[in-house]
Protein backbone atom coordinates (compact mmCIF):
# COMPACT_ATOMS: atom_id res chain seq x y z
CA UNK A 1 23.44 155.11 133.97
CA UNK A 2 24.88 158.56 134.44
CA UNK A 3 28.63 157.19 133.57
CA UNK A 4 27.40 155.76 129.78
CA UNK A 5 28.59 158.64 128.14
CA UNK A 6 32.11 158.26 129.85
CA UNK A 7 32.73 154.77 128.18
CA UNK A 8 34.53 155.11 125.11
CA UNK A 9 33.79 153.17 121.84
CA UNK A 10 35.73 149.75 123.31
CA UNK A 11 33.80 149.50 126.30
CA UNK A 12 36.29 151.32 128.49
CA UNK A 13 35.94 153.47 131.46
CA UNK A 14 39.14 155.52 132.43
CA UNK A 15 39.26 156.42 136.38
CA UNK A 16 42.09 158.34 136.71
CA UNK A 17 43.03 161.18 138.90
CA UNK A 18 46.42 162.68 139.96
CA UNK A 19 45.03 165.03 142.43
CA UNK A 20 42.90 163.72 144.99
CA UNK A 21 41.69 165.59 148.10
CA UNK A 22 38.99 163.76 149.75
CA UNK A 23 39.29 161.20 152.31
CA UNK A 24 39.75 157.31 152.29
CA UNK A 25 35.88 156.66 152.64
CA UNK A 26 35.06 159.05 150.06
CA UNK A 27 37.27 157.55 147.43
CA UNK A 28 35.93 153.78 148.79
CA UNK A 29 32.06 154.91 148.62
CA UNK A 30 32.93 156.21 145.01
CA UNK A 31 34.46 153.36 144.00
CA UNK A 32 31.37 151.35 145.13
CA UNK A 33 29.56 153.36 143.26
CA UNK A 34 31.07 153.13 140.11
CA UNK A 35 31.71 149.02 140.48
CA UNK A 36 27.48 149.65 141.28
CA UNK A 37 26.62 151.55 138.54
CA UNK A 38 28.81 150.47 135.65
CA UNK A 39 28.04 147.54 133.35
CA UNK A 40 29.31 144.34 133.81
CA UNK A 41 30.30 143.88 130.34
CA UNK A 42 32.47 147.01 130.62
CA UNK A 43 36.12 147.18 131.45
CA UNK A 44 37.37 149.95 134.53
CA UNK A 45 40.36 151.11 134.13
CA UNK A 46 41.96 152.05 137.32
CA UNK A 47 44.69 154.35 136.88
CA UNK A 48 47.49 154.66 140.50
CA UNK A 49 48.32 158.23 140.40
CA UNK A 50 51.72 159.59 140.87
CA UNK A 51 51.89 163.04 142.38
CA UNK A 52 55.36 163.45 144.16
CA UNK A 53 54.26 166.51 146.46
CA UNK A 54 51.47 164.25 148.17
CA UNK A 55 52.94 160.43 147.96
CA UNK A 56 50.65 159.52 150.96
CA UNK A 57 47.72 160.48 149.01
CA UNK A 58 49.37 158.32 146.17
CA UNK A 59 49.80 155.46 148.68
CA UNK A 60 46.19 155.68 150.30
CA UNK A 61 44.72 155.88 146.29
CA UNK A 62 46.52 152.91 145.34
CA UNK A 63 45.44 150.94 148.60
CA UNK A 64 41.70 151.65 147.97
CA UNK A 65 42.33 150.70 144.16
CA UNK A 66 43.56 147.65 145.37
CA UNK A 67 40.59 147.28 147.83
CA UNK A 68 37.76 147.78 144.84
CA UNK A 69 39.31 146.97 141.43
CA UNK A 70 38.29 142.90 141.99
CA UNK A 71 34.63 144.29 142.77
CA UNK A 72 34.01 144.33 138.86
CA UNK A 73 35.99 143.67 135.58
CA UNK A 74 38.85 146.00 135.48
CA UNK A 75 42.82 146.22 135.11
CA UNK A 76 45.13 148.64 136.48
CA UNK A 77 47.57 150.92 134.92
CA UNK A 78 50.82 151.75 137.31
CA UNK A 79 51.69 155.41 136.11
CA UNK A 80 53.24 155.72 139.65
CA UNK A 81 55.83 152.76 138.87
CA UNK A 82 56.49 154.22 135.04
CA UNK A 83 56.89 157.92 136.04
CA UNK A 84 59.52 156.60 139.27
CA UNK A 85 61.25 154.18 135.83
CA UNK A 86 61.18 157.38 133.90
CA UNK A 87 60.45 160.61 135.30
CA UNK A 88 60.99 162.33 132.30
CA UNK A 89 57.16 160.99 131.36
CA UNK A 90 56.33 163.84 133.68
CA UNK A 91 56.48 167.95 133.55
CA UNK A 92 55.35 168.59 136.73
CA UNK A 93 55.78 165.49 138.83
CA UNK A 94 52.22 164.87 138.11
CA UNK A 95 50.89 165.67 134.30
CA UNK A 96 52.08 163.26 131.55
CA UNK A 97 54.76 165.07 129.28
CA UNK A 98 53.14 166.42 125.96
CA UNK A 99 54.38 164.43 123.07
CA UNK A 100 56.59 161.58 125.55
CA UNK A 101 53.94 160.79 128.93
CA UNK A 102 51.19 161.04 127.08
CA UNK A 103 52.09 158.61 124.54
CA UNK A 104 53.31 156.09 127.36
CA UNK A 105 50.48 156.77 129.37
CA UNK A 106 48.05 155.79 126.33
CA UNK A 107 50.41 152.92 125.76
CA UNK A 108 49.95 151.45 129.58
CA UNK A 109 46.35 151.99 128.97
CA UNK A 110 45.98 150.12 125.88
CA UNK A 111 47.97 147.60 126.91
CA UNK A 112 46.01 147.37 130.50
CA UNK A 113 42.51 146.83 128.57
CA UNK A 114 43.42 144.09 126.99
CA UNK A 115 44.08 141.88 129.62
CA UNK A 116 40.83 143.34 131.50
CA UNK A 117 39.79 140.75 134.15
């Protein structure tokens, strides 16, 4: 119940986060408790970070994504794969670009929700 007011107006919940510090286990109980608490009727949007000063944090994200996203309706969005394609989408090697990642970012995200299984 306490995620509601994080769903936007389509039914969409963006989990996204380019800076993780906890631990495998912590990232897998969250993720079982937001496939727990959210809807079925809404869509998860699971976003693979891309953070090149900690790629094994990237990896370990995208491996417990990959362990949880089935758990409920959801899609994914590879900014990992689009920032490596384009690394101009980046200022930092982490933060979309103002006016260029941002866009693309939106765009992957838009695109990912409608095909939300």
């Amino acid at each position: 119940q306490e995620l509601a007011p994080l769903v936007d107006e389509n039914g969409t919940l963006v989990i996204q986060d380019g800076a993780y510090e906890g631990t495998e286990e912590e990232l897998s109980i969250f993720m079982d408790d937001v496939n727990m608490l959210v809807r079925p009727d809404i869509c998860i949007l699971w976003v693979y970070p891309h953070d090149i000063w900690h790629a094994s944090v990237d990896v370990m994200v995208r491996r417990t994504i990959d362990a949880h996203a089935g758990a409920h309706r959801s899609a994914i969005v590879d900014w990992s794969a689009a920032v490596q394609a384009d690394p101009s989408l980046t200022h930092d090697g982490l933060h979309p670009s103002v006016n260029h990642g941002d866009h693309v970012l939106a765009s992957l995200m838009h695109e990912a929700v409608q095909h939300c299984d």
